[in-house]
PDB file of N, CA and C in Angstrom:
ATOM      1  N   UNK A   1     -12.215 -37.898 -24.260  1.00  0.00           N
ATOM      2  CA  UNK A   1     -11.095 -37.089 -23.818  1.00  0.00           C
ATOM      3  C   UNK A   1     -11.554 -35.627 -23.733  1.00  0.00           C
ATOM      4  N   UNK A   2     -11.298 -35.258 -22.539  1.00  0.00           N
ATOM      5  CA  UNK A   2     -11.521 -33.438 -22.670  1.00  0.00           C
ATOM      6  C   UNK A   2     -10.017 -32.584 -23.398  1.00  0.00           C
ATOM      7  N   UNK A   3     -11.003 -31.858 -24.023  1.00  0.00           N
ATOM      8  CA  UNK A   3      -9.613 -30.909 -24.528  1.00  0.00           C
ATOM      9  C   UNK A   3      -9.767 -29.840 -23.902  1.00  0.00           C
ATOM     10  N   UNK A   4      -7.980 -29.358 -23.116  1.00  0.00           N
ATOM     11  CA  UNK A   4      -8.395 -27.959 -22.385  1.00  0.00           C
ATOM     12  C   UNK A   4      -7.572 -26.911 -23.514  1.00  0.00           C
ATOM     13  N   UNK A   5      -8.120 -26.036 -23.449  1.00  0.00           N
ATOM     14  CA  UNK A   5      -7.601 -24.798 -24.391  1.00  0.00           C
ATOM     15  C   UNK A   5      -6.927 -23.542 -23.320  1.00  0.00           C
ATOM     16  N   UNK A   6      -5.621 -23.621 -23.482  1.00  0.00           N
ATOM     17  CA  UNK A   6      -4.061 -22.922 -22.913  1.00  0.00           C
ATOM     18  C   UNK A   6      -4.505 -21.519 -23.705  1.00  0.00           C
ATOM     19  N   UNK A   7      -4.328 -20.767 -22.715  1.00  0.00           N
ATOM     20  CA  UNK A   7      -4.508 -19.294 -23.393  1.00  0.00           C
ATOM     21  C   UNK A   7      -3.124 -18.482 -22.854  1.00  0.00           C
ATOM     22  N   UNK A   8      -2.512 -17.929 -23.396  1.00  0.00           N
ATOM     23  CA  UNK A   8      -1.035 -16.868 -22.805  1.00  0.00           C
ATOM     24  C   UNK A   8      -2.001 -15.533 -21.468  1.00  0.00           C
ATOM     25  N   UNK A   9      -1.013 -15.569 -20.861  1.00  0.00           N
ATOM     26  CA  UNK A   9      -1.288 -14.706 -19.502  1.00  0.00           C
ATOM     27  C   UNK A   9      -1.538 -13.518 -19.475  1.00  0.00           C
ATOM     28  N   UNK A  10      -0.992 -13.003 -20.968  1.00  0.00           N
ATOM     29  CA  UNK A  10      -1.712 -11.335 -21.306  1.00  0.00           C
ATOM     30  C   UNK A  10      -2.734 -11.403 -21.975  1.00  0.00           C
ATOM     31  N   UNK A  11      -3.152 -12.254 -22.024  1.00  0.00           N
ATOM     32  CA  UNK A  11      -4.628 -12.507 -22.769  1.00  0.00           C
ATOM     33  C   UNK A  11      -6.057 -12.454 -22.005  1.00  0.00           C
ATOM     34  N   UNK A  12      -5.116 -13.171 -20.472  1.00  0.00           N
ATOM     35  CA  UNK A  12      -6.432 -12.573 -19.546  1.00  0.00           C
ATOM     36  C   UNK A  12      -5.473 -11.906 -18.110  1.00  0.00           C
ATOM     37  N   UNK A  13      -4.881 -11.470 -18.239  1.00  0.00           N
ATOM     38  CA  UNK A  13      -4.299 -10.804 -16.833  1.00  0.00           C
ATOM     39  C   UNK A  13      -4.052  -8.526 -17.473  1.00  0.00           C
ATOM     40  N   UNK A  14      -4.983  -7.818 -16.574  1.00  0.00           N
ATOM     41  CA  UNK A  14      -5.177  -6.418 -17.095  1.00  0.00           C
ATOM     42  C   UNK A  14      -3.945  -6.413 -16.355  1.00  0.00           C
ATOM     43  N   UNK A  15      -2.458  -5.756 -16.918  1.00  0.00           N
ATOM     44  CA  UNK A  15      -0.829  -5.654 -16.773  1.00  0.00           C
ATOM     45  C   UNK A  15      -1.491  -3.936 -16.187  1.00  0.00           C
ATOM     46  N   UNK A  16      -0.756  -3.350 -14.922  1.00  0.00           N
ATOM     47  CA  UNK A  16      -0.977  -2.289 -14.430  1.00  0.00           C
ATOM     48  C   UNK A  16       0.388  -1.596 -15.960  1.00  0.00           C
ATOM     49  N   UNK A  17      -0.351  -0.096 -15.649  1.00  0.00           N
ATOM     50  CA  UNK A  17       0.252   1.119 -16.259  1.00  0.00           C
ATOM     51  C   UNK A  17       1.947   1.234 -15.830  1.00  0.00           C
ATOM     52  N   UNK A  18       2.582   2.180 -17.073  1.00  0.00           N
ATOM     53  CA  UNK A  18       3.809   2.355 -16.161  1.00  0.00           C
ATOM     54  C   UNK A  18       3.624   3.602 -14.917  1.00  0.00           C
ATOM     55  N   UNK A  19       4.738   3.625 -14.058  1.00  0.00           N
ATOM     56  CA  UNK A  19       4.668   4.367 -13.479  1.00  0.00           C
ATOM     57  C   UNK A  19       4.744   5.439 -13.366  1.00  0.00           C
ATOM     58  N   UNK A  20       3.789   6.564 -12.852  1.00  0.00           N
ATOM     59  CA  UNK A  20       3.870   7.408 -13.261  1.00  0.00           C
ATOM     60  C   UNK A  20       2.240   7.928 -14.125  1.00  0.00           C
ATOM     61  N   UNK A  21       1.843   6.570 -14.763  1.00  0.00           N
ATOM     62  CA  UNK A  21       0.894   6.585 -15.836  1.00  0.00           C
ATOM     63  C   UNK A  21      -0.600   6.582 -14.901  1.00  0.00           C
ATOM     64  N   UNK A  22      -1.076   7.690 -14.678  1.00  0.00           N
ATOM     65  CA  UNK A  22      -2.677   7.640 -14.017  1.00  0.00           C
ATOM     66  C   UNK A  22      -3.826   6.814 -14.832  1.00  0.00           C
ATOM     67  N   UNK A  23      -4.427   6.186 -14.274  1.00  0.00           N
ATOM     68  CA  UNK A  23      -5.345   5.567 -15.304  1.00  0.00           C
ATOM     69  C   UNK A  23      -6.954   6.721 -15.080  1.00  0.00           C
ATOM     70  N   UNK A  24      -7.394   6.817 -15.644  1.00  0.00           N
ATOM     71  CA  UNK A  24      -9.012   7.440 -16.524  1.00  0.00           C
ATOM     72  C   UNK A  24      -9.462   7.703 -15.165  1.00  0.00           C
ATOM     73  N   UNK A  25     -10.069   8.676 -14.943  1.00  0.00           N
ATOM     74  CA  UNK A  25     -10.802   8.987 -13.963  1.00  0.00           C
ATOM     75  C   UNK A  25     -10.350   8.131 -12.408  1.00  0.00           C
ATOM     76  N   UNK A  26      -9.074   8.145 -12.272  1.00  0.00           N
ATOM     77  CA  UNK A  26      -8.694   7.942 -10.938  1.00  0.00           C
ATOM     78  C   UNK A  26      -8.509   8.980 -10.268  1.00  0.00           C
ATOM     79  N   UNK A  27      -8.860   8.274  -8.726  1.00  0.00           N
ATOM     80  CA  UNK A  27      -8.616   9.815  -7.429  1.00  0.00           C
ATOM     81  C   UNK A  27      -7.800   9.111  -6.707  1.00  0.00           C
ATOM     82  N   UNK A  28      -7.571  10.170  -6.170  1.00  0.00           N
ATOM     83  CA  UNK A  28      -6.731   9.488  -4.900  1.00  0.00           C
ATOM     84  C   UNK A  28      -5.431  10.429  -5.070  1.00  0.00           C
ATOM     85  N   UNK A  29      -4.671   9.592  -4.348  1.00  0.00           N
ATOM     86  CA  UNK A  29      -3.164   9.729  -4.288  1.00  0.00           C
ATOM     87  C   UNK A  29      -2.016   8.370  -4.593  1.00  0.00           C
ATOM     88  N   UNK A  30      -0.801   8.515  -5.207  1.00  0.00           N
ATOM     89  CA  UNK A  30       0.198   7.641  -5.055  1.00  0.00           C
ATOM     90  C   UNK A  30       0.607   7.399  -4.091  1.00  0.00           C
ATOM     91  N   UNK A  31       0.919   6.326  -3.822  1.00  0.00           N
ATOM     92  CA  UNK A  31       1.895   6.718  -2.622  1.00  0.00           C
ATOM     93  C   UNK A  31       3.245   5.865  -2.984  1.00  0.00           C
ATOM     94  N   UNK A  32       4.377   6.320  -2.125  1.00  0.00           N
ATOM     95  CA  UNK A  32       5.482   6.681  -2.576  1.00  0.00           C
ATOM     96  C   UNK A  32       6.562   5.572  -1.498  1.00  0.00           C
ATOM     97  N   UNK A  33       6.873   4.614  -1.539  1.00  0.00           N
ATOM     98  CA  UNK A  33       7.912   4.039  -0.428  1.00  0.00           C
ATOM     99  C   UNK A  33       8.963   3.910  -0.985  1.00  0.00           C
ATOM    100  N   UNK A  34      10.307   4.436  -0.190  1.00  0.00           N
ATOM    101  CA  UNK A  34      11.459   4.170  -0.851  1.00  0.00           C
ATOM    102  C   UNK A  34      12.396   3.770   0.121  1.00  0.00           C
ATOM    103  N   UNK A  35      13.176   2.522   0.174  1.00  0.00           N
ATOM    104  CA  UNK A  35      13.981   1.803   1.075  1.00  0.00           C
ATOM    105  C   UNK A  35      13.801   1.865   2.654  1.00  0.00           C
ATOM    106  N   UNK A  36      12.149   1.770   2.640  1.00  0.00           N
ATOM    107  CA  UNK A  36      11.755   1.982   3.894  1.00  0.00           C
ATOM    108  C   UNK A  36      12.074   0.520   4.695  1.00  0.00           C
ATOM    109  N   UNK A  37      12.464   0.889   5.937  1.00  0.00           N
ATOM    110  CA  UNK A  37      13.302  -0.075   7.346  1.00  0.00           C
ATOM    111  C   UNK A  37      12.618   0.355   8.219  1.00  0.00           C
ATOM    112  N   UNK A  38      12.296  -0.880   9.384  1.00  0.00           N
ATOM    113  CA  UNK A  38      12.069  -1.189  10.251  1.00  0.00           C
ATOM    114  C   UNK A  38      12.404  -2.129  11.263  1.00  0.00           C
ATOM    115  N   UNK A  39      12.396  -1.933  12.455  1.00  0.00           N
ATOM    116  CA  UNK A  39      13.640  -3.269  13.262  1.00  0.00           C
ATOM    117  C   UNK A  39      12.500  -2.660  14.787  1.00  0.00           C
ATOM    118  N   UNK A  40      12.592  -4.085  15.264  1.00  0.00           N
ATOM    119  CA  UNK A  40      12.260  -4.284  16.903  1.00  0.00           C
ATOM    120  C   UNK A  40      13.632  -4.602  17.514  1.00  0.00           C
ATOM    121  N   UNK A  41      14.606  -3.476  17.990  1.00  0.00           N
ATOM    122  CA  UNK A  41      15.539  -4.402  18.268  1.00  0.00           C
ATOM    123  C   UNK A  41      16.490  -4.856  17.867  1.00  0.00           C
ATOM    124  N   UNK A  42      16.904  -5.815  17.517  1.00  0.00           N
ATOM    125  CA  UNK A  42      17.752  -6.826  16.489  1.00  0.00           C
ATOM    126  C   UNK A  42      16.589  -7.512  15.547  1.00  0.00           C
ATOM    127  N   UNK A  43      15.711  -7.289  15.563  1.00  0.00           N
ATOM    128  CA  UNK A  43      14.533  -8.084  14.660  1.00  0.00           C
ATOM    129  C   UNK A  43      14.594  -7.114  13.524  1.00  0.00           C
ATOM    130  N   UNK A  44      14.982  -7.016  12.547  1.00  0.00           N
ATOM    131  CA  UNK A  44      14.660  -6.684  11.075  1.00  0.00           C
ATOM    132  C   UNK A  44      13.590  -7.001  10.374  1.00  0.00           C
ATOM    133  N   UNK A  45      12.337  -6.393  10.330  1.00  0.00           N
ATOM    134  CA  UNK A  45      10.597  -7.089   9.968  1.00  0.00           C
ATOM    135  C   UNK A  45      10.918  -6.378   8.664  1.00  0.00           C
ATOM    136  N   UNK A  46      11.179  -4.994   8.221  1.00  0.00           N
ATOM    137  CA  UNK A  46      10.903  -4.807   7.056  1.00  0.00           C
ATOM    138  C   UNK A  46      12.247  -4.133   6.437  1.00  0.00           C
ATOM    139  N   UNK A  47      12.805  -4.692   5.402  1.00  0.00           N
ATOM    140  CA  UNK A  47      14.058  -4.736   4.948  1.00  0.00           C
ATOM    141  C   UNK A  47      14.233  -4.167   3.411  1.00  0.00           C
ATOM    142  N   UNK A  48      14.314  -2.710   3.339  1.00  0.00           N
ATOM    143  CA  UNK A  48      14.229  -1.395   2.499  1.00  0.00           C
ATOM    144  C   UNK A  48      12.915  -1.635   1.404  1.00  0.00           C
ATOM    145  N   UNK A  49      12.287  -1.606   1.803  1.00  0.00           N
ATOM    146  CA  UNK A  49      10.655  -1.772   0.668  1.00  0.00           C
ATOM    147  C   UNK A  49      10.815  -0.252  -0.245  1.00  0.00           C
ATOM    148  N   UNK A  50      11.023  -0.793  -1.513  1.00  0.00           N
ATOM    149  CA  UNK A  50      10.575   0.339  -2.624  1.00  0.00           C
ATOM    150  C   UNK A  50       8.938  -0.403  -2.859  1.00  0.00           C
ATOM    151  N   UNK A  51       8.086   0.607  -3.338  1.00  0.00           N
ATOM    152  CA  UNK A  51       6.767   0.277  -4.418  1.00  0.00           C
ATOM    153  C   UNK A  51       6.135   1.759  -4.236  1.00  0.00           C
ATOM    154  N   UNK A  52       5.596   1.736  -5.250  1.00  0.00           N
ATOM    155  CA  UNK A  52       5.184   2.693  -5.900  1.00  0.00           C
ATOM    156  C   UNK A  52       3.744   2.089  -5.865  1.00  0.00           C
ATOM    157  N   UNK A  53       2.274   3.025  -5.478  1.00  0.00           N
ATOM    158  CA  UNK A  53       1.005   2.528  -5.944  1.00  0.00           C
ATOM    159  C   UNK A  53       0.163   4.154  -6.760  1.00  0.00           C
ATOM    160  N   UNK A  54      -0.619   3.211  -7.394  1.00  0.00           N
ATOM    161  CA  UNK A  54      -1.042   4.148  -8.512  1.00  0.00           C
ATOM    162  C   UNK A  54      -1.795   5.117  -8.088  1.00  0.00           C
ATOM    163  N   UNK A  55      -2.392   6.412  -7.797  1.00  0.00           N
ATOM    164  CA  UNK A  55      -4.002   6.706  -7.479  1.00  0.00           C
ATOM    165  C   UNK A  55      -5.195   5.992  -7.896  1.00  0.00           C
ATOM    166  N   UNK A  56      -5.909   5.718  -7.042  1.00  0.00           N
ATOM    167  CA  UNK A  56      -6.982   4.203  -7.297  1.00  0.00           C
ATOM    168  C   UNK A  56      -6.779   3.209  -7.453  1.00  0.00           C
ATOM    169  N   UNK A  57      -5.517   2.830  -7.148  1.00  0.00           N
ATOM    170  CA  UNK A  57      -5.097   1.474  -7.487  1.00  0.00           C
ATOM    171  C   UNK A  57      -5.272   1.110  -6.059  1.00  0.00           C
ATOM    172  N   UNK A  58      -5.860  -0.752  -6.295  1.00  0.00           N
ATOM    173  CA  UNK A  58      -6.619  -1.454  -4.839  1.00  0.00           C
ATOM    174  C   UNK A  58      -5.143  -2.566  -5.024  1.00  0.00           C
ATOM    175  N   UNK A  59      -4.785  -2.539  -3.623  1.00  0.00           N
ATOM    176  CA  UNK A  59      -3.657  -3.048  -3.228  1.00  0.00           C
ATOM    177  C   UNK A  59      -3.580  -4.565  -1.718  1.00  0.00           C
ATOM    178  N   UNK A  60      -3.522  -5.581  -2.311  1.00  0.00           N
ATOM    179  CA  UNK A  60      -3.181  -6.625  -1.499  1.00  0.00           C
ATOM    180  C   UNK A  60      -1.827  -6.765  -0.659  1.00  0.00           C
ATOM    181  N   UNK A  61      -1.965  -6.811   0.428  1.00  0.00           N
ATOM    182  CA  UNK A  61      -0.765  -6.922   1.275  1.00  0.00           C
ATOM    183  C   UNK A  61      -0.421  -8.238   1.861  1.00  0.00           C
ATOM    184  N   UNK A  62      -0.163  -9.212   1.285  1.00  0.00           N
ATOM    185  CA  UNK A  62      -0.189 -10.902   1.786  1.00  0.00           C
ATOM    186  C   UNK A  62       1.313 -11.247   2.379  1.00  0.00           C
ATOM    187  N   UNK A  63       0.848 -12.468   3.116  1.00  0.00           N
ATOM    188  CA  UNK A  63       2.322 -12.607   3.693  1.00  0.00           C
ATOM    189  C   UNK A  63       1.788 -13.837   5.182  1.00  0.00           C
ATOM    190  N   UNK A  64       3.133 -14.128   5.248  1.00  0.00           N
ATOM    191  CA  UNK A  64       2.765 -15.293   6.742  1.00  0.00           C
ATOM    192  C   UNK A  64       2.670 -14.774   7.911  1.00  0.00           C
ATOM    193  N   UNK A  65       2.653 -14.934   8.987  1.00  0.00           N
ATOM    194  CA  UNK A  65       2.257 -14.210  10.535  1.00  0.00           C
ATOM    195  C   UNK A  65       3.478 -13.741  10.560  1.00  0.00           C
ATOM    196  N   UNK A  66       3.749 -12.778  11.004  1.00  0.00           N
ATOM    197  CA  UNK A  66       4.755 -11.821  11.983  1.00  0.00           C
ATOM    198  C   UNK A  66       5.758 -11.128  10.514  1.00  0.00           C
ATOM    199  N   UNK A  67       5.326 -11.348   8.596  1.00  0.00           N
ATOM    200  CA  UNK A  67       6.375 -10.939   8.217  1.00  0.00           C
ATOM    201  C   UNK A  67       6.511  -9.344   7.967  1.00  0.00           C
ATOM    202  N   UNK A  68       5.722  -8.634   8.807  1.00  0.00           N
ATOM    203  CA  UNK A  68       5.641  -7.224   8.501  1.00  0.00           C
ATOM    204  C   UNK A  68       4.271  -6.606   8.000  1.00  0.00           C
ATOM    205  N   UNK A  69       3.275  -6.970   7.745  1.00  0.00           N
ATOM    206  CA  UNK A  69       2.458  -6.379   7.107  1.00  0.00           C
ATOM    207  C   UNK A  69       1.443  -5.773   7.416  1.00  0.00           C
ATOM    208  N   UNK A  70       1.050  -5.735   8.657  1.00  0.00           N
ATOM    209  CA  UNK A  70       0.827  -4.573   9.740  1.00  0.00           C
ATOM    210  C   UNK A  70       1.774  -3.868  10.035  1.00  0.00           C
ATOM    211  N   UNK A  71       3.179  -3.829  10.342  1.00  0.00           N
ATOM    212  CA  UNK A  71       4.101  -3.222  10.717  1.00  0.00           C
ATOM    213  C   UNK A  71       3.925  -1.859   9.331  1.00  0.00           C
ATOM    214  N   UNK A  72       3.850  -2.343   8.265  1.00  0.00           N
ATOM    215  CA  UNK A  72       4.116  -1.623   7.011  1.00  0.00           C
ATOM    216  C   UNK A  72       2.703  -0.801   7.383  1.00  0.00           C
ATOM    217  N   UNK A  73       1.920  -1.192   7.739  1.00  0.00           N
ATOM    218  CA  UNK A  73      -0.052  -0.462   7.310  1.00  0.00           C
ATOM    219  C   UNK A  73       0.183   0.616   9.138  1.00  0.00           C
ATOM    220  N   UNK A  74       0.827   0.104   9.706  1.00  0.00           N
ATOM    221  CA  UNK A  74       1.304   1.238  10.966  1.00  0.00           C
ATOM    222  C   UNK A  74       1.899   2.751  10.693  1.00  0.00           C
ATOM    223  N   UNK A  75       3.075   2.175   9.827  1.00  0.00           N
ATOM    224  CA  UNK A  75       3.976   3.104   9.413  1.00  0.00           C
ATOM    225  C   UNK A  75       3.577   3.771   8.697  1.00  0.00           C
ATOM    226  N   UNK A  76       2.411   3.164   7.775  1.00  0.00           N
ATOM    227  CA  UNK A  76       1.474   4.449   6.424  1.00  0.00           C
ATOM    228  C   UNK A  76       0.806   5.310   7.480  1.00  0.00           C
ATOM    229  N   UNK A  77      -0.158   4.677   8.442  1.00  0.00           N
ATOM    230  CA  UNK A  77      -0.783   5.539   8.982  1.00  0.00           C
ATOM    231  C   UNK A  77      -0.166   6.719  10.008  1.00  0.00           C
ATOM    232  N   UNK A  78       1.405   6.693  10.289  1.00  0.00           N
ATOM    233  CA  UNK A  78       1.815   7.566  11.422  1.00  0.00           C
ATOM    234  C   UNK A  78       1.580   6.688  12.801  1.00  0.00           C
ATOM    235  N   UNK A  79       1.122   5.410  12.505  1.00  0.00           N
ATOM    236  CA  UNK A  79       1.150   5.184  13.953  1.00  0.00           C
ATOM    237  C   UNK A  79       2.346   4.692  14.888  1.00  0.00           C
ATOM    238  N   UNK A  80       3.727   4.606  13.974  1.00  0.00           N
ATOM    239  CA  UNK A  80       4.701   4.201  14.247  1.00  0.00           C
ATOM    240  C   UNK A  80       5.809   4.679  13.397  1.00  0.00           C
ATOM    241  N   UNK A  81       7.130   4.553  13.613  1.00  0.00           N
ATOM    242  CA  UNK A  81       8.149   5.517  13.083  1.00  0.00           C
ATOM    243  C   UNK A  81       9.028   4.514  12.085  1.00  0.00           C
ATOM    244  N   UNK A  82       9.449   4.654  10.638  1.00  0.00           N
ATOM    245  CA  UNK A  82      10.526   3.422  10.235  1.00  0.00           C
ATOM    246  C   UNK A  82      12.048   4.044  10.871  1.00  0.00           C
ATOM    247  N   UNK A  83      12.586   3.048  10.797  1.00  0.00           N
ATOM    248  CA  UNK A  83      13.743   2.943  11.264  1.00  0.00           C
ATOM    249  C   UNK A  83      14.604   3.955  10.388  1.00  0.00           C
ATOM    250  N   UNK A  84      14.404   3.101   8.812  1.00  0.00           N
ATOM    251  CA  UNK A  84      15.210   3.865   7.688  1.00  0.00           C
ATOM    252  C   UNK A  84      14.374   4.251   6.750  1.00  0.00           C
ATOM    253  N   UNK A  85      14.583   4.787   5.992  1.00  0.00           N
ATOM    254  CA  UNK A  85      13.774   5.312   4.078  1.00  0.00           C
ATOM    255  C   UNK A  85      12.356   6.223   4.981  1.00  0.00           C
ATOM    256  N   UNK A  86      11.622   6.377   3.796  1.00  0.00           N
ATOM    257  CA  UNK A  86      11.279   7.361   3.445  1.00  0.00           C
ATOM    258  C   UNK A  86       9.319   7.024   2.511  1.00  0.00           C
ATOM    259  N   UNK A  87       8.717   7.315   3.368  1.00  0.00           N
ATOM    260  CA  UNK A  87       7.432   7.120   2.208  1.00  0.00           C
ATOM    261  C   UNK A  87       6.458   8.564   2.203  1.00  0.00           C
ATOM    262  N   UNK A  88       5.997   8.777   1.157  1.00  0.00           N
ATOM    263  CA  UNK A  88       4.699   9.678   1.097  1.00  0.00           C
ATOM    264  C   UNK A  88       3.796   9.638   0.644  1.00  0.00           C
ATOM    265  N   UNK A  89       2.494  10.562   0.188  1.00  0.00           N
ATOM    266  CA  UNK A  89       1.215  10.279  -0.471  1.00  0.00           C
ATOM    267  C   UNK A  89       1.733  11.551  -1.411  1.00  0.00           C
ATOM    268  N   UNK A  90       0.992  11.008  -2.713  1.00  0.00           N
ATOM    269  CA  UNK A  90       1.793  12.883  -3.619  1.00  0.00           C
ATOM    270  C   UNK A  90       2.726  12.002  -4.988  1.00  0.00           C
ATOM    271  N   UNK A  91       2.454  12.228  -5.793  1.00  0.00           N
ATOM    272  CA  UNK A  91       4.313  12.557  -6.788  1.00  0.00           C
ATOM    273  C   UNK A  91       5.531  12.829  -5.890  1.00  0.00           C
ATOM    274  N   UNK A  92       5.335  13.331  -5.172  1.00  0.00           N
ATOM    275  CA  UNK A  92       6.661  14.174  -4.961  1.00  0.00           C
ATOM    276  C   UNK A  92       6.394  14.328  -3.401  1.00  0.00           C
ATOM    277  N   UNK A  93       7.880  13.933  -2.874  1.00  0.00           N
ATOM    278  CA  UNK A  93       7.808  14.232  -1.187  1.00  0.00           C
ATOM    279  C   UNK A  93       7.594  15.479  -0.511  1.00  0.00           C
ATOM    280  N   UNK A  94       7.703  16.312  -1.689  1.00  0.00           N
ATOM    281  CA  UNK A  94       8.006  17.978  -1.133  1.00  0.00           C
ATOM    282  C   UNK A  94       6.009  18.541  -1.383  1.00  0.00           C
ATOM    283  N   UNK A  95       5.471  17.897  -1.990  1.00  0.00           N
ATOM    284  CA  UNK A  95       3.707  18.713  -2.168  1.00  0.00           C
ATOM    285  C   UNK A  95       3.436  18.815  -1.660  1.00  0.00           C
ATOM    286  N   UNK A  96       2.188  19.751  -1.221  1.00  0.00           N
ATOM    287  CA  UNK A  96       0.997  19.393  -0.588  1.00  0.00           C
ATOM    288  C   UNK A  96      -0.232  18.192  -0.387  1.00  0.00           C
ATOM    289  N   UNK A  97      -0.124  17.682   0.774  1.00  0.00           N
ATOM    290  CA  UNK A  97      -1.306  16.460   0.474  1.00  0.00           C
ATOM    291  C   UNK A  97      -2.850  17.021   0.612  1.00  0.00           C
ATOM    292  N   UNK A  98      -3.452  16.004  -0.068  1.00  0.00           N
ATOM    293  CA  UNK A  98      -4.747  16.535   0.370  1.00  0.00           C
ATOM    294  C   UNK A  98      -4.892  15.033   1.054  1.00  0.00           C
ATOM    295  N   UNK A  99      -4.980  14.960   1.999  1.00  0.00           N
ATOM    296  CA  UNK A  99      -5.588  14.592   4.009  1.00  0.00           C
ATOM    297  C   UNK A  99      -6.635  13.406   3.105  1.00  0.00           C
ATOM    298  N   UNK A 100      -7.937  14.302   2.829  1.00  0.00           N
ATOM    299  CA  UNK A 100      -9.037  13.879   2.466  1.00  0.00           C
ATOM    300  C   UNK A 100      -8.918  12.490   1.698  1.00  0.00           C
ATOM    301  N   UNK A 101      -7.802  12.922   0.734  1.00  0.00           N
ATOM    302  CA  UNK A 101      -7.473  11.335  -0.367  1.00  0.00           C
ATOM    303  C   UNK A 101      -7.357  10.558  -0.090  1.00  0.00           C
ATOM    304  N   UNK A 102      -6.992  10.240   1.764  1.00  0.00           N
ATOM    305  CA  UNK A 102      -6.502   8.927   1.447  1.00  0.00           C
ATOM    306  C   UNK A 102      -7.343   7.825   2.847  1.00  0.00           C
ATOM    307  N   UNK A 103      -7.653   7.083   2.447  1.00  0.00           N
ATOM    308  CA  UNK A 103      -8.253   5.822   2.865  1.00  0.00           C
ATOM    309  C   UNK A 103      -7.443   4.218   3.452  1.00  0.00           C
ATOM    310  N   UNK A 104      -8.310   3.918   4.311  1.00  0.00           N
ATOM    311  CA  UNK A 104      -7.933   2.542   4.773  1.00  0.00           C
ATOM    312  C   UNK A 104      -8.682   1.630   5.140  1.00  0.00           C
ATOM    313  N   UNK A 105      -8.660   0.879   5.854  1.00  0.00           N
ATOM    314  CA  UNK A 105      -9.319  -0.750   5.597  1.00  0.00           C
ATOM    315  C   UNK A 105      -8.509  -1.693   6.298  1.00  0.00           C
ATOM    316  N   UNK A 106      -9.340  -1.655   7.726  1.00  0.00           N
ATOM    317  CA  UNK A 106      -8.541  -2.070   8.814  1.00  0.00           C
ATOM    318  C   UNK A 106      -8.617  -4.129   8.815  1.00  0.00           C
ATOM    319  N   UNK A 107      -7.952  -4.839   8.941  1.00  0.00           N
ATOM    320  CA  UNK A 107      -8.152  -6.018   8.568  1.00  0.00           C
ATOM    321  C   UNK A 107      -8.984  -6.632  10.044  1.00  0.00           C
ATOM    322  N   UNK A 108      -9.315  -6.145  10.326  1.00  0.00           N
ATOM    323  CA  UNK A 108     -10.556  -6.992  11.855  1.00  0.00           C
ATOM    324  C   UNK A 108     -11.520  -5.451  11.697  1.00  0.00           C
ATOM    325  N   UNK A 109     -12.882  -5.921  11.660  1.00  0.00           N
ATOM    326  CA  UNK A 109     -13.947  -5.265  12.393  1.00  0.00           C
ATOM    327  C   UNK A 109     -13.806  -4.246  13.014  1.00  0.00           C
ATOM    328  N   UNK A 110     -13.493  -2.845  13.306  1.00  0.00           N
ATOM    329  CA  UNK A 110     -13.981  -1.907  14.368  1.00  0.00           C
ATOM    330  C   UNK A 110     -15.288  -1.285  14.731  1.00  0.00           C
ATOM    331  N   UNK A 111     -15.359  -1.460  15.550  1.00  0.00           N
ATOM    332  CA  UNK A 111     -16.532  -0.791  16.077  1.00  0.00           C
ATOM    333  C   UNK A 111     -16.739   1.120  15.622  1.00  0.00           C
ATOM    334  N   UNK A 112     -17.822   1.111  15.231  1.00  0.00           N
ATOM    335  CA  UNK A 112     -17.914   2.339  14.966  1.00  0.00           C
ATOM    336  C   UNK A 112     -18.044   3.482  16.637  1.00  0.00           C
ATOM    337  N   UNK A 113     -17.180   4.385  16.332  1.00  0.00           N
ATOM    338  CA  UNK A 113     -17.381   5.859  17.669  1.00  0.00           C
ATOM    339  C   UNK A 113     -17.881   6.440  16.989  1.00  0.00           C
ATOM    340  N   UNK A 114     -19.085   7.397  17.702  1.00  0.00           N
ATOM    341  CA  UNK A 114     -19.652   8.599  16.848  1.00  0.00           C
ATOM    342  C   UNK A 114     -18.639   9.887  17.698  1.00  0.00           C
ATOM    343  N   UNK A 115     -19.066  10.711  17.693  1.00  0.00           N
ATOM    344  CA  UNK A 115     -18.582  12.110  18.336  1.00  0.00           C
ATOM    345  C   UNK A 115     -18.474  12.190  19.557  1.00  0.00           C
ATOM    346  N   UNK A 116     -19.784  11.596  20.671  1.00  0.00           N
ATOM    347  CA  UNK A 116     -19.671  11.552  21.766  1.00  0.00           C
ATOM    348  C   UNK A 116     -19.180  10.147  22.368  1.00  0.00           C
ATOM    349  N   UNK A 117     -18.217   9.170  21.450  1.00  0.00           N
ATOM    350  CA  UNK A 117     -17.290   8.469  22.431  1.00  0.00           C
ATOM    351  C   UNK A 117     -18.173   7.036  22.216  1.00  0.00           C
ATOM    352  N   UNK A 118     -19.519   7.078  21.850  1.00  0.00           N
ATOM    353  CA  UNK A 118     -20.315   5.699  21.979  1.00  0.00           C
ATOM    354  C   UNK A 118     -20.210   5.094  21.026  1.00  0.00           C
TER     355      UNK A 118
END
């Protein structure tokens, strides 16, 4: 007979900080979504998203075809407008950002452009 040995879930799962709480030598920025909306239409894709992410905190965006999750990685970047709510990079909607902080990670391959277009 094999014996399997049951261990409790905080025993091996690292539980993120509260919010608010920076962890050790993180950079970056938070970023900030609050009852953010989006609609094609009569199509409702994203339906008031609060979350909060940490500075340095690495973030999974999962989900089935068409439920928003490019729509959401559009709207971080400015490449598209939400309908309703409100997101930023910062503590606070009113700071200064620093530009530089913040990063992405396009889910297909791009081809690299240098300066002159090639």
């Amino acid at each position: 007979m094999i014996a399997h040995r049951l261990r409790r879930i905080d025993e091996i799962v690292d539980f993120a900080p509260e919010v608010g709480e920076r962890p050790p030598n993180a950079s970056g920025l938070p970023i900030n979504i609050r009852w953010l909306r989006k609609s094609f239409g009569a199509n409702e894709v994203l339906r008031g998203i609060d979350l909060y992410v940490r500075p340095g905190q690495f973030v999974a965006i999962v989900g089935r075809s068409g439920c928003g999750k490019s729509t959401l990685l559009r709207l971080l970047l400015g490449l598209d407008r939400p309908t309703d709510g409100q997101f930023w990079f910062g503590e606070h909607a009113d700071e200064k950002r620093d530009a530089s902080a913040i990063r992405i990670m396009f889910q297909e391959p791009r081809p690299r452009v240098d300066d002159r277009g090639r």
